[in-house]
PDB file of N, CA and C in Angstrom:
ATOM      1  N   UNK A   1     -95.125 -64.159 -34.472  1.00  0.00           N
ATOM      2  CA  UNK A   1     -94.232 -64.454 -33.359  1.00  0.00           C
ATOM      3  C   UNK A   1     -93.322 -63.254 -33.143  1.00  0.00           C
ATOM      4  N   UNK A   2     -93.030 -63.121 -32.061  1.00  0.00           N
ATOM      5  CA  UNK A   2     -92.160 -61.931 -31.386  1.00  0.00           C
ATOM      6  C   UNK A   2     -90.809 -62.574 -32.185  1.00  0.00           C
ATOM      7  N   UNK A   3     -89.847 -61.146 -32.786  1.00  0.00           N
ATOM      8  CA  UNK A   3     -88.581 -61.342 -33.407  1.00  0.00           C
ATOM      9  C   UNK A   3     -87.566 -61.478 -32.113  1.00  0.00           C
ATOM     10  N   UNK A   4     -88.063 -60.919 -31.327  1.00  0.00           N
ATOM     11  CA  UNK A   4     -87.257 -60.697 -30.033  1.00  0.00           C
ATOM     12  C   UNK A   4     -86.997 -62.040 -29.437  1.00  0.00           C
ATOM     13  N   UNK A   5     -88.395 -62.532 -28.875  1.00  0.00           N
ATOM     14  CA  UNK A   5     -87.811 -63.570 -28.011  1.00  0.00           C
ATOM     15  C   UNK A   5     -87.659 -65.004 -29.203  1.00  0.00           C
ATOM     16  N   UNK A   6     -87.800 -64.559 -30.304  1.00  0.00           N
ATOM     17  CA  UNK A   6     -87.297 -65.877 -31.376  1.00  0.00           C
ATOM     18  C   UNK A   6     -85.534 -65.462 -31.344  1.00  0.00           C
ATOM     19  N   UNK A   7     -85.273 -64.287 -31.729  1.00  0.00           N
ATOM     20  CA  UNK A   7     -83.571 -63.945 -31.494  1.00  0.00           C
ATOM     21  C   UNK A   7     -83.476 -64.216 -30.177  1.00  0.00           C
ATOM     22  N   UNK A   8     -83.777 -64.054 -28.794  1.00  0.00           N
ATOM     23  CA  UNK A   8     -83.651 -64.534 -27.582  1.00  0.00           C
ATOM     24  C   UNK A   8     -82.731 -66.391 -27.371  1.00  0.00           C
ATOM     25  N   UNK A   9     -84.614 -66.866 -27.873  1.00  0.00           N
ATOM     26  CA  UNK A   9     -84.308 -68.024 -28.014  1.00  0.00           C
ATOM     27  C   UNK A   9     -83.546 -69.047 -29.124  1.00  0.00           C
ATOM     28  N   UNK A  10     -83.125 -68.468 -30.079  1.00  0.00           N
ATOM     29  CA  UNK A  10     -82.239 -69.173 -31.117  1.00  0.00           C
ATOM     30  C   UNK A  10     -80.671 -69.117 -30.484  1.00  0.00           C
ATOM     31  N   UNK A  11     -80.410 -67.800 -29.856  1.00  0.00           N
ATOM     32  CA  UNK A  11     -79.350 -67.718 -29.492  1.00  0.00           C
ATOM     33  C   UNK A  11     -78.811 -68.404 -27.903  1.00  0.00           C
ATOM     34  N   UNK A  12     -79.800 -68.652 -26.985  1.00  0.00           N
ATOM     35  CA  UNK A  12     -79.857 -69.812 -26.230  1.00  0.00           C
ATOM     36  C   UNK A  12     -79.964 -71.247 -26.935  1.00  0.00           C
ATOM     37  N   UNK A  13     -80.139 -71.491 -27.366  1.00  0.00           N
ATOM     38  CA  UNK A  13     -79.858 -72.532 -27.982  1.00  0.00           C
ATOM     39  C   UNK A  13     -78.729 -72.932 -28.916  1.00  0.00           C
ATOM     40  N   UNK A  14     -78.127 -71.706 -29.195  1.00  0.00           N
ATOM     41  CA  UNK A  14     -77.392 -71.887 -30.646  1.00  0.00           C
ATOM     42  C   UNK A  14     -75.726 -71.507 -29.196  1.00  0.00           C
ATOM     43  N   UNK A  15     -75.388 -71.046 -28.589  1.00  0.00           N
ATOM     44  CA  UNK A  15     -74.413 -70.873 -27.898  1.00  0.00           C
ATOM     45  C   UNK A  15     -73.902 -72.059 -27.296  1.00  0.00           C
ATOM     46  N   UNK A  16     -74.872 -73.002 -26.625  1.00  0.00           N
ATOM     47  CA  UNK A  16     -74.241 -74.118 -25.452  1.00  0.00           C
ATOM     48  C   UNK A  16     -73.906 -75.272 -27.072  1.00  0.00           C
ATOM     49  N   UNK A  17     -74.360 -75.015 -28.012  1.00  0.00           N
ATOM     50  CA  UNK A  17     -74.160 -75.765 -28.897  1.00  0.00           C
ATOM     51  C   UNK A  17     -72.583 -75.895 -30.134  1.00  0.00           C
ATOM     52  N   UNK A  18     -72.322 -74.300 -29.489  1.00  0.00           N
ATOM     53  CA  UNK A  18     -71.008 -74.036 -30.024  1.00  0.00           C
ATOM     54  C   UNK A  18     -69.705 -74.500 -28.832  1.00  0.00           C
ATOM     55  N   UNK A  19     -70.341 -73.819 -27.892  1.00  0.00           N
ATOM     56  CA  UNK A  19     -69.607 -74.394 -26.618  1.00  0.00           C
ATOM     57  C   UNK A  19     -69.453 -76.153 -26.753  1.00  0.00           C
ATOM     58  N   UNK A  20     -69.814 -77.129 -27.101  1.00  0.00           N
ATOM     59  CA  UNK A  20     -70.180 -78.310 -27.094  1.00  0.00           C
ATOM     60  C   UNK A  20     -69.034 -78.830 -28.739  1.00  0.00           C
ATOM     61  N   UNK A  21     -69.258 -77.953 -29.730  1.00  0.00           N
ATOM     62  CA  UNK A  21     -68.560 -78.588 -30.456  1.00  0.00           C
ATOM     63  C   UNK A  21     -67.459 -77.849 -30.540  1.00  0.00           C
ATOM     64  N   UNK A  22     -67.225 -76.955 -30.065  1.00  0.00           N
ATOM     65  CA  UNK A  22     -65.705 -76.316 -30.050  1.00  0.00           C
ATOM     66  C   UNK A  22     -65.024 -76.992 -28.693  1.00  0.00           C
ATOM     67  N   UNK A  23     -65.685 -77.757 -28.245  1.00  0.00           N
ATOM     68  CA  UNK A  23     -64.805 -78.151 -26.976  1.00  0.00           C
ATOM     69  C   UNK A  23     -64.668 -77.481 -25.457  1.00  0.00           C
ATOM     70  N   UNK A  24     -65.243 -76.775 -25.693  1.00  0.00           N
ATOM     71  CA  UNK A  24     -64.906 -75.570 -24.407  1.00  0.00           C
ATOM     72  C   UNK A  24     -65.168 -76.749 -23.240  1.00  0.00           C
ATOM     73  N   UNK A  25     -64.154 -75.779 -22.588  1.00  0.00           N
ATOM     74  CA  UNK A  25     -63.115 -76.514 -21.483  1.00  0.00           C
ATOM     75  C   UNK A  25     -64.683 -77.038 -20.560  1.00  0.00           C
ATOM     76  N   UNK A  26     -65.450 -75.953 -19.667  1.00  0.00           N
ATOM     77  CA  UNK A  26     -66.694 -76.033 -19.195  1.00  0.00           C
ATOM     78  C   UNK A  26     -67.708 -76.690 -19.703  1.00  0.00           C
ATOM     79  N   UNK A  27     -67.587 -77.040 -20.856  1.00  0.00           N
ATOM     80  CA  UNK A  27     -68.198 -77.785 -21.389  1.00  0.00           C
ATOM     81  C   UNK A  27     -67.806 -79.472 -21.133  1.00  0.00           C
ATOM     82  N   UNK A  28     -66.960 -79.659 -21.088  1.00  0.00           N
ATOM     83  CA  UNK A  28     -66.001 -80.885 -21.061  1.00  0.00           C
ATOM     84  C   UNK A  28     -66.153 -80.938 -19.606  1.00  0.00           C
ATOM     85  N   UNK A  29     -65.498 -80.515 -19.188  1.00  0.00           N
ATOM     86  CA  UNK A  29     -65.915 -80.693 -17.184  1.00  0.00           C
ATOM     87  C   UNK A  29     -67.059 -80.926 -16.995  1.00  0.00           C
ATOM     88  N   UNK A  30     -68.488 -80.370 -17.411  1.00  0.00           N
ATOM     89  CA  UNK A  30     -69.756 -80.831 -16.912  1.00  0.00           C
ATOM     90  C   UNK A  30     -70.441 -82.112 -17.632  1.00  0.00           C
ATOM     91  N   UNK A  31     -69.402 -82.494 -18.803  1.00  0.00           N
ATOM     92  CA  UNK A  31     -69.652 -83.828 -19.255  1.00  0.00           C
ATOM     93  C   UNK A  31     -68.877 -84.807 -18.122  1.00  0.00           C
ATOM     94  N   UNK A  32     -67.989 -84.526 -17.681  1.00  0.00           N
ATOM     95  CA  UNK A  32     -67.089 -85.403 -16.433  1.00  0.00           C
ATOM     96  C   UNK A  32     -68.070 -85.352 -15.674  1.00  0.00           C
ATOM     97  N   UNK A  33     -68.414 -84.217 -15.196  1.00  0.00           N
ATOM     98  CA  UNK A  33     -69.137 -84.049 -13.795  1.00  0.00           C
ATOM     99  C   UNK A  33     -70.724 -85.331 -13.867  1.00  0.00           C
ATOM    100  N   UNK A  34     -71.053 -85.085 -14.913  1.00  0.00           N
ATOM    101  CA  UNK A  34     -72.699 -85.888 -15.275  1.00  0.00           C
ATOM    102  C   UNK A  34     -71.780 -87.463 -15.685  1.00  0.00           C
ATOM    103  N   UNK A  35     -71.072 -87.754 -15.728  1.00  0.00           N
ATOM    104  CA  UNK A  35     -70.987 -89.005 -15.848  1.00  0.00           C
ATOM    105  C   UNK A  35     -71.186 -89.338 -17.325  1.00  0.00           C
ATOM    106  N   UNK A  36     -70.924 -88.738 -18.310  1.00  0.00           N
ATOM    107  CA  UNK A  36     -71.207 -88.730 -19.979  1.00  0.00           C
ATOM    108  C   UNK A  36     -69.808 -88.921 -20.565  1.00  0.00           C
ATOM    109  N   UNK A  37     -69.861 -89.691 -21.509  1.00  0.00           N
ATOM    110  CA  UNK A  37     -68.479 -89.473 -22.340  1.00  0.00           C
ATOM    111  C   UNK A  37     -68.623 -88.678 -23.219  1.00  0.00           C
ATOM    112  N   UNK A  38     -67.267 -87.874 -23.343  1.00  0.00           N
ATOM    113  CA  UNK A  38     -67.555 -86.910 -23.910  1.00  0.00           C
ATOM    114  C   UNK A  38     -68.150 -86.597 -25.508  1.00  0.00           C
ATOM    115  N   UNK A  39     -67.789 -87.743 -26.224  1.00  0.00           N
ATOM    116  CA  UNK A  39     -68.359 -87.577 -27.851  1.00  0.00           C
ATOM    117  C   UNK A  39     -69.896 -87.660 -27.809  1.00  0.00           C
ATOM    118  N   UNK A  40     -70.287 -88.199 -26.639  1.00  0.00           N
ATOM    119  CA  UNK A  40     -71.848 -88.322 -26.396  1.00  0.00           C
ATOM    120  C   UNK A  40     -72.540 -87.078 -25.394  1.00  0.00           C
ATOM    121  N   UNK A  41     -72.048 -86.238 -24.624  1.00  0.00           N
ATOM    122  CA  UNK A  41     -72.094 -84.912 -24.538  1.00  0.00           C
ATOM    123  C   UNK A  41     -72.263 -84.121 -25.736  1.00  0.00           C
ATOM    124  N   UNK A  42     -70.712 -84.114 -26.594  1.00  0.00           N
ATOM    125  CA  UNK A  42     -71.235 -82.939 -27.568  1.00  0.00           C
ATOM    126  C   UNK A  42     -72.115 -83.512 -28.554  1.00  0.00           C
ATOM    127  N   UNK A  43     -72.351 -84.386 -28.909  1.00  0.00           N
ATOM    128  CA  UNK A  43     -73.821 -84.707 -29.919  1.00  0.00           C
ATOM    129  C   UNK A  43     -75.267 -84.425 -29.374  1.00  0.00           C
ATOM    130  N   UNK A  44     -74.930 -83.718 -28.116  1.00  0.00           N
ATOM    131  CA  UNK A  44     -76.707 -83.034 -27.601  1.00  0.00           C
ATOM    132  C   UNK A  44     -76.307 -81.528 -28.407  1.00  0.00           C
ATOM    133  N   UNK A  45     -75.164 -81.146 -28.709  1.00  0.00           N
ATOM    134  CA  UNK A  45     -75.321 -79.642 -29.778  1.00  0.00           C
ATOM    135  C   UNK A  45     -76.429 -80.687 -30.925  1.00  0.00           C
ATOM    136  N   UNK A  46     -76.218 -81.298 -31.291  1.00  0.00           N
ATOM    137  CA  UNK A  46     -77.323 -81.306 -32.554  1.00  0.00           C
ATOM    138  C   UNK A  46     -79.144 -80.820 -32.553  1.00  0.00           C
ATOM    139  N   UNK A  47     -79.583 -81.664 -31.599  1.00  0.00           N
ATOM    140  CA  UNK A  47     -80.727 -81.118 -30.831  1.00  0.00           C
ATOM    141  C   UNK A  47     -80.658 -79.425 -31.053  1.00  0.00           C
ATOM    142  N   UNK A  48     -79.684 -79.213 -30.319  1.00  0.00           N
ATOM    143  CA  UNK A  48     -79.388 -77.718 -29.811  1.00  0.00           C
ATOM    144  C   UNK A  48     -79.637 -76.774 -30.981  1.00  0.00           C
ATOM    145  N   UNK A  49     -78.636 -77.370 -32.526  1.00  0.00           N
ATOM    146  CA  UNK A  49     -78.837 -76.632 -33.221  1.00  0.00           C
ATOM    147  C   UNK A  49     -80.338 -76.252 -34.063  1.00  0.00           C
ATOM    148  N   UNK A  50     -80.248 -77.926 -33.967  1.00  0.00           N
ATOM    149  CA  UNK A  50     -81.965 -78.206 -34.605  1.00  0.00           C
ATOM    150  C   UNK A  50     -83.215 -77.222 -34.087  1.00  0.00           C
ATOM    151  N   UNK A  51     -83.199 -77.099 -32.417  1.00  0.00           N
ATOM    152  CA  UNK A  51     -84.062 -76.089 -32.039  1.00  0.00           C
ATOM    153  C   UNK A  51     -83.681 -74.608 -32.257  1.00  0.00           C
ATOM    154  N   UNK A  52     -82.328 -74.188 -32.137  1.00  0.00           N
ATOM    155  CA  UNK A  52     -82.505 -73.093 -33.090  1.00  0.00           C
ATOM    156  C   UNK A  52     -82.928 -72.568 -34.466  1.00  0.00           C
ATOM    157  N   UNK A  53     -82.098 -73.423 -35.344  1.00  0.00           N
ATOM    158  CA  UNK A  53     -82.839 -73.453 -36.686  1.00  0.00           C
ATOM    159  C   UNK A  53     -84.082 -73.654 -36.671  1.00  0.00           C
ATOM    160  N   UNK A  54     -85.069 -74.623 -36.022  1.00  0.00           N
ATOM    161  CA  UNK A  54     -86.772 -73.923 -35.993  1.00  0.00           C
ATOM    162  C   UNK A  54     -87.267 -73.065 -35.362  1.00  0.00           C
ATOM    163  N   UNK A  55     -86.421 -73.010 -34.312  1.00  0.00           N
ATOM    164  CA  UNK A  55     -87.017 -71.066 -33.866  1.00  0.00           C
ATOM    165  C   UNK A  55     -86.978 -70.140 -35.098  1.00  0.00           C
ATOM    166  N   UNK A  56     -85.946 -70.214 -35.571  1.00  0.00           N
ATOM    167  CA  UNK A  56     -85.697 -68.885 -36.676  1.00  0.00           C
ATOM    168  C   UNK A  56     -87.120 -69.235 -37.675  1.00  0.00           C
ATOM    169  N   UNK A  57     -86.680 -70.367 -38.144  1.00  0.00           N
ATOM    170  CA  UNK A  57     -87.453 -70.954 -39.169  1.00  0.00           C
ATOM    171  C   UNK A  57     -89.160 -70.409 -38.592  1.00  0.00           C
ATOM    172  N   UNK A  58     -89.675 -70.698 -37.713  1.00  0.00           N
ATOM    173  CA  UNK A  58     -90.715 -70.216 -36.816  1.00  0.00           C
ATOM    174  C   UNK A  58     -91.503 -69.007 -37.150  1.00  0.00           C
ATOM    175  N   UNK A  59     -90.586 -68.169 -37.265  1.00  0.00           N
ATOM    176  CA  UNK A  59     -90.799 -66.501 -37.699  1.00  0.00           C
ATOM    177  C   UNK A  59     -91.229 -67.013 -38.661  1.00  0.00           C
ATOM    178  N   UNK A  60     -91.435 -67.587 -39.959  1.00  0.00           N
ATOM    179  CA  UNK A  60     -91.934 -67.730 -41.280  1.00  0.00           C
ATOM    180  C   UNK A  60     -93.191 -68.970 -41.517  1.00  0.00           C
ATOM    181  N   UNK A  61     -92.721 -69.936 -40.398  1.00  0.00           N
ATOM    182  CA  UNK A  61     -93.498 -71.141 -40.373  1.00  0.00           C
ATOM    183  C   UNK A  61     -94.105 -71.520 -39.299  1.00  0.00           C
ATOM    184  N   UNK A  62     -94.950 -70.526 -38.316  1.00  0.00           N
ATOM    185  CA  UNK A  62     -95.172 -70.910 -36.677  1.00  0.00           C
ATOM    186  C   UNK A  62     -95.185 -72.390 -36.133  1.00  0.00           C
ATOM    187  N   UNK A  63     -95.568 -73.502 -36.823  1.00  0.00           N
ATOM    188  CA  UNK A  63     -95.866 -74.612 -36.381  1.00  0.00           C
ATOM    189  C   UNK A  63     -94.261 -75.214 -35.957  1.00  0.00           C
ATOM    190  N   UNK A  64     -93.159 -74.903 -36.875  1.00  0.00           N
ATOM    191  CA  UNK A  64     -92.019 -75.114 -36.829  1.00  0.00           C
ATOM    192  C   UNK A  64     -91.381 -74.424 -35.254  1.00  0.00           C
ATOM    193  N   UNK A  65     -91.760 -73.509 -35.219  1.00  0.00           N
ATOM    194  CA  UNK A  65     -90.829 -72.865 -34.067  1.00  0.00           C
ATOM    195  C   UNK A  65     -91.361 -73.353 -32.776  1.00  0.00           C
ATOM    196  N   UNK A  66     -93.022 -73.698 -32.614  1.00  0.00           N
ATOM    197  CA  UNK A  66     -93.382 -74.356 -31.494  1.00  0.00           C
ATOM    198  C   UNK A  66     -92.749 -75.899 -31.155  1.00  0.00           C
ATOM    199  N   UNK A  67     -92.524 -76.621 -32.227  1.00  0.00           N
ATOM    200  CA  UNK A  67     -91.671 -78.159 -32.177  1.00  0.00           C
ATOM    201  C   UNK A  67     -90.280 -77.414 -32.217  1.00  0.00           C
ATOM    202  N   UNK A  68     -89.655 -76.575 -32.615  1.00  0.00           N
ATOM    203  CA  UNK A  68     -88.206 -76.950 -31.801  1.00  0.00           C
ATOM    204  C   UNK A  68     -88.116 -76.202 -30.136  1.00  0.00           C
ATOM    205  N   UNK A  69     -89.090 -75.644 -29.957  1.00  0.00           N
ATOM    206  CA  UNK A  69     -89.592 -75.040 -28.686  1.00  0.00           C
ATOM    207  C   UNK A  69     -89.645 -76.022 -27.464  1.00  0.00           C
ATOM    208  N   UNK A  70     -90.371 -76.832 -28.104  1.00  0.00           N
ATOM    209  CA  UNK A  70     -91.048 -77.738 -27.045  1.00  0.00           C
ATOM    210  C   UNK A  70     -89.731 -78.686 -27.035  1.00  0.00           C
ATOM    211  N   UNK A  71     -89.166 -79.167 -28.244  1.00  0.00           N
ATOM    212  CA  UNK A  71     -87.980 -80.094 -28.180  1.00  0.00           C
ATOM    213  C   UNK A  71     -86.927 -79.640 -27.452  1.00  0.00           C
ATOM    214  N   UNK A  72     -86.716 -78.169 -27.249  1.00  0.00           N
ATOM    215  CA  UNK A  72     -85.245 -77.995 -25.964  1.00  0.00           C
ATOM    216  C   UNK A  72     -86.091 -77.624 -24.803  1.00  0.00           C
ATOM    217  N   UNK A  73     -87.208 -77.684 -24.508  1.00  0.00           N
ATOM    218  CA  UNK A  73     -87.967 -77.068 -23.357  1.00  0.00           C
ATOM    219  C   UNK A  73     -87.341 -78.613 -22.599  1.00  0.00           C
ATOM    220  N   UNK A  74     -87.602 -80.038 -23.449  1.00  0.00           N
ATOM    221  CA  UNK A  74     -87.693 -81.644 -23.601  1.00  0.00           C
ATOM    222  C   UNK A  74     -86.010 -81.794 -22.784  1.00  0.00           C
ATOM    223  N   UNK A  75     -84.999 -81.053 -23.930  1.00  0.00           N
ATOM    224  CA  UNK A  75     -83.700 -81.361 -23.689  1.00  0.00           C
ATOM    225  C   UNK A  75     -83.366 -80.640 -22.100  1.00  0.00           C
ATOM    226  N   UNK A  76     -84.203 -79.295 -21.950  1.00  0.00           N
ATOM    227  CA  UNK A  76     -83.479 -78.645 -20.649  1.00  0.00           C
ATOM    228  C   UNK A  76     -83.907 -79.243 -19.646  1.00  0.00           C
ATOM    229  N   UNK A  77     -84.970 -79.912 -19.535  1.00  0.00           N
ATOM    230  CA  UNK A  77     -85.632 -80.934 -18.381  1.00  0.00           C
ATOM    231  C   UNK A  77     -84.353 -82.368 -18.702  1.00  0.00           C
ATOM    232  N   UNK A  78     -84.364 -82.743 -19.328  1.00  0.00           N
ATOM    233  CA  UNK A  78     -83.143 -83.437 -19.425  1.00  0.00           C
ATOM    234  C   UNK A  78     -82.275 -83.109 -18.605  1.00  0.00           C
ATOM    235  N   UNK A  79     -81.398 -82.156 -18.999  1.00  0.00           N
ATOM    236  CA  UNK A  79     -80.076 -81.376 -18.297  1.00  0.00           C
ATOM    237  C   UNK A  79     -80.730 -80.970 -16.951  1.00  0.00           C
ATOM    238  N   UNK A  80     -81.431 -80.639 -16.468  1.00  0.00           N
ATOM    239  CA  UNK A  80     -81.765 -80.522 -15.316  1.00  0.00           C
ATOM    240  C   UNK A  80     -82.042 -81.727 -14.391  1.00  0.00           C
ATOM    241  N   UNK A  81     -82.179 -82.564 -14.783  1.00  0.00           N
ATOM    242  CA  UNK A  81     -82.594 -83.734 -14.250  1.00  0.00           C
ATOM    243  C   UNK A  81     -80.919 -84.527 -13.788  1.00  0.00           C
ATOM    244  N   UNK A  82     -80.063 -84.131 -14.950  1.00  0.00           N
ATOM    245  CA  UNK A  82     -78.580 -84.088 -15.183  1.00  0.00           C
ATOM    246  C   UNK A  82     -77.881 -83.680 -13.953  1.00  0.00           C
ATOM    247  N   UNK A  83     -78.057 -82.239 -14.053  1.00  0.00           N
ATOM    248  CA  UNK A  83     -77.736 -81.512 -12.946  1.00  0.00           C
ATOM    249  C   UNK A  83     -78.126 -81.783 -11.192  1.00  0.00           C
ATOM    250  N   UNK A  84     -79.456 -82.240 -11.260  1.00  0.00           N
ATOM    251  CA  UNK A  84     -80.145 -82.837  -9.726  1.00  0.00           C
ATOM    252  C   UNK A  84     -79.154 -84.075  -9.291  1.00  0.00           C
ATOM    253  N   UNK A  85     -78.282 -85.156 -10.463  1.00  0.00           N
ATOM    254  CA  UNK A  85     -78.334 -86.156 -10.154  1.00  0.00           C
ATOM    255  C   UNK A  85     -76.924 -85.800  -9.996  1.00  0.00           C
ATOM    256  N   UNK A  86     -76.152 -84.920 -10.128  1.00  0.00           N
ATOM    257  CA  UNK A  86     -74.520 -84.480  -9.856  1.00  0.00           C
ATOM    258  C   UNK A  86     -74.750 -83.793  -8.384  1.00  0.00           C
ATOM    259  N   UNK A  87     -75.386 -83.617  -7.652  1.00  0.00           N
ATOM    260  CA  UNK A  87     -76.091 -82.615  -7.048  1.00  0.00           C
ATOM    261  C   UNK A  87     -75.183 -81.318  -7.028  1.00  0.00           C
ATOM    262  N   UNK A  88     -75.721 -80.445  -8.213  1.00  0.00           N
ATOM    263  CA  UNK A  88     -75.142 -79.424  -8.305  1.00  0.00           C
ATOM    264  C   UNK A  88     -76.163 -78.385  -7.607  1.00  0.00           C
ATOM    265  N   UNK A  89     -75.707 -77.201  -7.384  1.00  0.00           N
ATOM    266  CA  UNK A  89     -76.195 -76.000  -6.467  1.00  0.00           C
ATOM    267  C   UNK A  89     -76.559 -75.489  -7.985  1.00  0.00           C
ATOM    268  N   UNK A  90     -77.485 -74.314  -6.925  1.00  0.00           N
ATOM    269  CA  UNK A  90     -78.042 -73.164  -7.785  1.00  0.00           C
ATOM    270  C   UNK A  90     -77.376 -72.854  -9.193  1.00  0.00           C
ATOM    271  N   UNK A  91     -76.493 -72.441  -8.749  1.00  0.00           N
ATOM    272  CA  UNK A  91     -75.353 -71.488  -9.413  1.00  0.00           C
ATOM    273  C   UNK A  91     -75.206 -72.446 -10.597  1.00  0.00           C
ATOM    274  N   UNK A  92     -74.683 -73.805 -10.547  1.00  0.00           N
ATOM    275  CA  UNK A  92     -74.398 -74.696 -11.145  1.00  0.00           C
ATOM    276  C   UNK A  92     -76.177 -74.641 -12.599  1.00  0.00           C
ATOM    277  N   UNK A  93     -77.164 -74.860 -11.982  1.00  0.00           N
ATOM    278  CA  UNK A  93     -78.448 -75.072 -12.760  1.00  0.00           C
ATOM    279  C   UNK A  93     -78.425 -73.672 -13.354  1.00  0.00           C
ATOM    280  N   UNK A  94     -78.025 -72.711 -12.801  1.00  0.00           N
ATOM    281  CA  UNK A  94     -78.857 -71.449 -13.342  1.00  0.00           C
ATOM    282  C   UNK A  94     -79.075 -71.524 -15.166  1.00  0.00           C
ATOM    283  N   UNK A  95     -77.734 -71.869 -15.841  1.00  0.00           N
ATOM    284  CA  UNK A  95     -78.088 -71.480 -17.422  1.00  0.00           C
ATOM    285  C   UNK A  95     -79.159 -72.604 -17.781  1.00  0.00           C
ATOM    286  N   UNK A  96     -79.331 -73.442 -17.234  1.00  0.00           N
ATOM    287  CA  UNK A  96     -80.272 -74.671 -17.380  1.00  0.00           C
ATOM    288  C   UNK A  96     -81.508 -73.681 -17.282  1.00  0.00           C
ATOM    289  N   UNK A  97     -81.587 -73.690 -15.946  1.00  0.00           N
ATOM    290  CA  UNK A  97     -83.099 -72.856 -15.453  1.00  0.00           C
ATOM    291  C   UNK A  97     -83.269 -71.486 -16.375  1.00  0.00           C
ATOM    292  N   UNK A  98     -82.231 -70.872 -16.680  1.00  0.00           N
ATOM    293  CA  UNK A  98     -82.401 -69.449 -17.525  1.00  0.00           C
ATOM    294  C   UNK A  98     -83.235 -70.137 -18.232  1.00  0.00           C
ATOM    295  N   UNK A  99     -81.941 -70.517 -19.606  1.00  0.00           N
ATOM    296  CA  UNK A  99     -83.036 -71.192 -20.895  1.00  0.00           C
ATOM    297  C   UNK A  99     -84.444 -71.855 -21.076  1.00  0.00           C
ATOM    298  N   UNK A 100     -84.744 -72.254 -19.603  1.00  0.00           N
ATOM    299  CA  UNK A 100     -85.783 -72.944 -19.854  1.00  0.00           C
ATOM    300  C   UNK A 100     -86.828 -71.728 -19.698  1.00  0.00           C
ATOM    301  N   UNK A 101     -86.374 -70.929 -19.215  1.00  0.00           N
ATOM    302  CA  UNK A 101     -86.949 -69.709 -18.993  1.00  0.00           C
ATOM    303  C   UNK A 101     -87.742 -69.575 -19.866  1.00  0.00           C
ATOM    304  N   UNK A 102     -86.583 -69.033 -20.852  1.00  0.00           N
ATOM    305  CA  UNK A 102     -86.759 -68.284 -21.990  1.00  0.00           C
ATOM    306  C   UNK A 102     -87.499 -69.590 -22.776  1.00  0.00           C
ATOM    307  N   UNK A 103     -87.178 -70.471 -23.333  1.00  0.00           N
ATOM    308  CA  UNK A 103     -88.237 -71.435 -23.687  1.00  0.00           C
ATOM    309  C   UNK A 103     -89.868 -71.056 -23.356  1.00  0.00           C
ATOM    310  N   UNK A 104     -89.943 -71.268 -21.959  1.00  0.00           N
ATOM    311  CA  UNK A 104     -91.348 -70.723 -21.388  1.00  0.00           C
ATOM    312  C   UNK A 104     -91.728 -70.218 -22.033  1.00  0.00           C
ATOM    313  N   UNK A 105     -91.255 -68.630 -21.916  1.00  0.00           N
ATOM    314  CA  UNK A 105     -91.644 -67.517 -22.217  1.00  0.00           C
ATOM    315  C   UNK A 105     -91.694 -67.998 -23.577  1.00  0.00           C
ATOM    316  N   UNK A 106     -91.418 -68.171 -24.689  1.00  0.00           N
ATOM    317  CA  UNK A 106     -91.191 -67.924 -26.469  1.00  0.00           C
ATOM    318  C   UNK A 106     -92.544 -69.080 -26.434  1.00  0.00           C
ATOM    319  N   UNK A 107     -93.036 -70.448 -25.602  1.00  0.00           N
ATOM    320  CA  UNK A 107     -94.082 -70.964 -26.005  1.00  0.00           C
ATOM    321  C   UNK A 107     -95.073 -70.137 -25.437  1.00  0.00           C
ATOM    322  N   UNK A 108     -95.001 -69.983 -24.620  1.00  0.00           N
ATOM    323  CA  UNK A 108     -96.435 -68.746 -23.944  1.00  0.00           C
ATOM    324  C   UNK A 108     -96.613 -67.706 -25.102  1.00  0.00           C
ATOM    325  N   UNK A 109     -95.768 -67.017 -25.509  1.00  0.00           N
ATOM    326  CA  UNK A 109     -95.945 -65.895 -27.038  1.00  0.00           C
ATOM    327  C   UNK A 109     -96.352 -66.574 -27.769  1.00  0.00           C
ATOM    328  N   UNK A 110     -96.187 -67.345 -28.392  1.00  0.00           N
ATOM    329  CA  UNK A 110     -96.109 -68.738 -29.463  1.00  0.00           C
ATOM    330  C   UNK A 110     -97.943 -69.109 -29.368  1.00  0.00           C
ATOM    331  N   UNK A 111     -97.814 -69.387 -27.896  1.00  0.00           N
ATOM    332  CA  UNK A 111     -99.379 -70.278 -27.800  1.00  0.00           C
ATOM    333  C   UNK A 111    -100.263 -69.409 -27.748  1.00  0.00           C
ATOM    334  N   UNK A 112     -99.744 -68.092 -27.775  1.00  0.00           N
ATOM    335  CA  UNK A 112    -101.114 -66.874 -26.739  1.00  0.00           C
ATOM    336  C   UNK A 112    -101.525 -66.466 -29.070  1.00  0.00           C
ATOM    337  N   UNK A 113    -100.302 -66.347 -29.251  1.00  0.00           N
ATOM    338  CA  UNK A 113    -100.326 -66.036 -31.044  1.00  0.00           C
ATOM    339  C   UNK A 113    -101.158 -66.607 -31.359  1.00  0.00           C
TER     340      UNK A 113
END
């Protein structure tokens, strides 16, 4: 597996997850905005962290990094689905749509491996 897009993708995953349990303010507003209370917002960092830790893990164990792959590919269709139903604009989806990006991309390396 590429070190790159495994550091890519651990660190998409591992950021909205710090954001989430440190509270950040933006973080807290888009739990208002989706209609979530907030202690049930930040418990999607767990997921979050979980798919980072098997990305990394991945580099050593491939089968591992494709299941936490596919599990936030799972969560960002979630949040996007989130986002459609606030009807937020572009701008609003983009880190949604990034990450899932990058998801893409790390299973396409992953599956082509």
């Amino acid at each position: 597996m590429s070190i790159t897009v495994s550091v890519i993708l651990a660190v998409t995953c591992l950021l909205p997850a710090a954001g989430k349990l440190l509270g950040n303010p933006k973080m807290r507003q888009s739990a208002t905005r989706f209609g979530i209370p907030w202690r049930k917002y930040q418990s999607i960092a767990i997921p979050e962290l979980a798919a980072g830790a098997s990305v990394v893990s991945g580099l050593w164990w491939h089968p591992i990094g494709l299941v936490g792959a596919a599990g936030m590919a799972l969560l960002l269709l979630g949040a996007l689905f989130y986002h459609r139903k606030a009807k937020d604009d572009a701008k609003e989806m983009s880190p949604a749509l990034v990450a899932l990006t990058i998801t893409i991309a790390y299973l396409a390396v992953a599956i082509v491996k």
